[in-house]
C-alpha atoms as a PDB file:
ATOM      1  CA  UNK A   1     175.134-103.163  19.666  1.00  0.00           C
ATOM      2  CA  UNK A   2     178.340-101.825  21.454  1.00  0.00           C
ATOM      3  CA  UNK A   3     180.577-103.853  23.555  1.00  0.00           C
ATOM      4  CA  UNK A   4     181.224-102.436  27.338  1.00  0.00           C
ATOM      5  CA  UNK A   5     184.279-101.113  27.967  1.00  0.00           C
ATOM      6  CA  UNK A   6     185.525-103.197  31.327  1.00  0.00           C
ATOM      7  CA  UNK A   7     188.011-101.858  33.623  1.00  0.00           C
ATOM      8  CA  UNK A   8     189.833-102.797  36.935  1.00  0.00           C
ATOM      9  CA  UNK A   9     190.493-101.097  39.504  1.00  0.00           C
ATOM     10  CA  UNK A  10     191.854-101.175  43.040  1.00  0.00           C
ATOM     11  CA  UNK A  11     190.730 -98.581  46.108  1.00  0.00           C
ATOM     12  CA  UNK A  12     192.042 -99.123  49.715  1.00  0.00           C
ATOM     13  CA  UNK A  13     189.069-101.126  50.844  1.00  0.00           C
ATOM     14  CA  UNK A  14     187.520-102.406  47.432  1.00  0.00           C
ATOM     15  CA  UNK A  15     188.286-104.619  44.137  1.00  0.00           C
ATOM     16  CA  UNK A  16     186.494-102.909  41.548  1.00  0.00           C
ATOM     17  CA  UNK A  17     185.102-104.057  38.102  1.00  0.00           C
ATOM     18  CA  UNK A  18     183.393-100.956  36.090  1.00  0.00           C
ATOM     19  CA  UNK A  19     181.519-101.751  32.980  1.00  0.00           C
ATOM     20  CA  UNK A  20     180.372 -99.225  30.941  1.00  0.00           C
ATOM     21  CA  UNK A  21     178.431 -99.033  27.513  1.00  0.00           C
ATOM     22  CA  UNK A  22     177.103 -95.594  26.176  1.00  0.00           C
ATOM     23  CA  UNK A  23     175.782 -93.653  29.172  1.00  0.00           C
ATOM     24  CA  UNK A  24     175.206 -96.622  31.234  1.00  0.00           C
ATOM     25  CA  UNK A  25     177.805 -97.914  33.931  1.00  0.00           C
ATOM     26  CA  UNK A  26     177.424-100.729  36.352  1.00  0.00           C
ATOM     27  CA  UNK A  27     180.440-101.360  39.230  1.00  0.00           C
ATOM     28  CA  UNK A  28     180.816-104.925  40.578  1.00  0.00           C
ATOM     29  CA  UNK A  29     182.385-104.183  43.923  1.00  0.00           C
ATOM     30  CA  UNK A  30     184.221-106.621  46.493  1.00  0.00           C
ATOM     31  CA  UNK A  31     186.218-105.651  49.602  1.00  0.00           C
ATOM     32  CA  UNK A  32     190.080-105.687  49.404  1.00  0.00           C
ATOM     33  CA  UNK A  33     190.605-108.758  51.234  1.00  0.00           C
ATOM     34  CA  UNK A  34     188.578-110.910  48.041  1.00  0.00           C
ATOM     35  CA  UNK A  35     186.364-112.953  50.735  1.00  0.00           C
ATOM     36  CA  UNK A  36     183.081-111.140  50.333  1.00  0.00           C
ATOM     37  CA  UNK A  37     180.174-111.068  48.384  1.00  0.00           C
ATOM     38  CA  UNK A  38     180.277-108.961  44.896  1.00  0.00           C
ATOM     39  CA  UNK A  39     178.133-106.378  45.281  1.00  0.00           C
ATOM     40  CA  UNK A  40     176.456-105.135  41.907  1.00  0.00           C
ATOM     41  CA  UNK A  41     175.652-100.992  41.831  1.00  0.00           C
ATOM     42  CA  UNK A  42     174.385 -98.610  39.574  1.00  0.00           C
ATOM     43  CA  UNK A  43     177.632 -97.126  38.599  1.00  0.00           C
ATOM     44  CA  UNK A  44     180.529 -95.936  40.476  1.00  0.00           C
ATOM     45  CA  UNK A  45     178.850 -94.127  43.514  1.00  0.00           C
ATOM     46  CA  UNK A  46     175.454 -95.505  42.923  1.00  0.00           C
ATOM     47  CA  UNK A  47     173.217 -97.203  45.077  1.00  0.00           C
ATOM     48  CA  UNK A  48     173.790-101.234  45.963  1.00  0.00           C
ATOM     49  CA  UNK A  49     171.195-103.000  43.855  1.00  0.00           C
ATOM     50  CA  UNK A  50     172.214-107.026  44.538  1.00  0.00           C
ATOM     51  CA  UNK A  51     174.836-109.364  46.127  1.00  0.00           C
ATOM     52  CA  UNK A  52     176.548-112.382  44.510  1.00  0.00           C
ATOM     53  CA  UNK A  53     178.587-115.613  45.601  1.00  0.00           C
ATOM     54  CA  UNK A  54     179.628-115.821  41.939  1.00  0.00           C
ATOM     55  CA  UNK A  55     181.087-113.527  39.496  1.00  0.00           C
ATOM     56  CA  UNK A  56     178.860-115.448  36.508  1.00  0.00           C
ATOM     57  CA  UNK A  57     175.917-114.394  38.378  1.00  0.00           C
ATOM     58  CA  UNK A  58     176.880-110.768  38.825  1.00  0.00           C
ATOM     59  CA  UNK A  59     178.314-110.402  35.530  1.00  0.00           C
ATOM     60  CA  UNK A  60     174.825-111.810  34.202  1.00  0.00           C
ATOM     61  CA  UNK A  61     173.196-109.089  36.460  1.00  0.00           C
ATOM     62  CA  UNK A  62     175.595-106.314  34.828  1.00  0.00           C
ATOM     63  CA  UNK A  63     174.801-107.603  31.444  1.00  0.00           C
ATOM     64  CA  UNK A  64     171.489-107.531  31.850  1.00  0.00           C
ATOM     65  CA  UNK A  65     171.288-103.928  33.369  1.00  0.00           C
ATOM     66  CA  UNK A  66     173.812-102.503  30.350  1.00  0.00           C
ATOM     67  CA  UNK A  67     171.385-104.309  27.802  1.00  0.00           C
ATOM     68  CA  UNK A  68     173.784-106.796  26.129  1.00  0.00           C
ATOM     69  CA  UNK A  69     173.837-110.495  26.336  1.00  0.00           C
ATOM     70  CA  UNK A  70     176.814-111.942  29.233  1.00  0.00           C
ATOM     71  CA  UNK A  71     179.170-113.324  26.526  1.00  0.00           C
ATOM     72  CA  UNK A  72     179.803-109.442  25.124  1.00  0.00           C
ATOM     73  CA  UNK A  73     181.383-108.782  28.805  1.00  0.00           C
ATOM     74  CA  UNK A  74     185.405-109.306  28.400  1.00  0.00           C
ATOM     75  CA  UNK A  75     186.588-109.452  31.866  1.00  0.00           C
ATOM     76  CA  UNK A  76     190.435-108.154  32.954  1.00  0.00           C
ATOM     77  CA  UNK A  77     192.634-110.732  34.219  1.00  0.00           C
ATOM     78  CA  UNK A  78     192.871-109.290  37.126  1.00  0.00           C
ATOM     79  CA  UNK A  79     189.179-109.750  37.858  1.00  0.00           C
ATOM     80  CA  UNK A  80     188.391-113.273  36.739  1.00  0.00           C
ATOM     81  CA  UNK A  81     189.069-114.514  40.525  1.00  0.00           C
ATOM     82  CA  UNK A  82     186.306-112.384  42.039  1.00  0.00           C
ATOM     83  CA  UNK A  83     184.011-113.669  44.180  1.00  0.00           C
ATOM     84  CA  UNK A  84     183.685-116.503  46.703  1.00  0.00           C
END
């Protein structure tokens, strides 16, 4: 079983956190600001498939959607403070 690569990134509205394994990606997405919801999608431009308070719960979401268990998700620094 692979590990997902995880990357951060940063657009002019959004916080973004891709993670990616084979040919599956999932994006959690939160607005600039870092108030909002995290919004789970199907990859960078896909369609919104859940909101989250918590980043545990969305990562668990992610996990489960890339097919690995949560602990094989190492999250960037820079996006251990998302969510509310």
């Amino acid at each position: 079983m692979s590990t997902p690569t995880a990357t951060y990134t940063e657009t002019a509205d959004e916080r973004l956190l891709r993670l990616q394994r084979a040919d599956t990606e999932v994006v959690i997405a939160q607005n600039r600001d870092g108030y909002a919801m995290l919004a789970v999608r199907g990859g960078p431009d896909g369609q919104e498939l859940e909101r989250y308070y918590g980043l545990d719960m969305a990562l668990d979401h992610a996990a489960e959607l890339l097919g690995i268990p949560f602990g094989d998700i190492d999250v960037p620094d820079e996006a251990s403070d998302m969510g509310m």
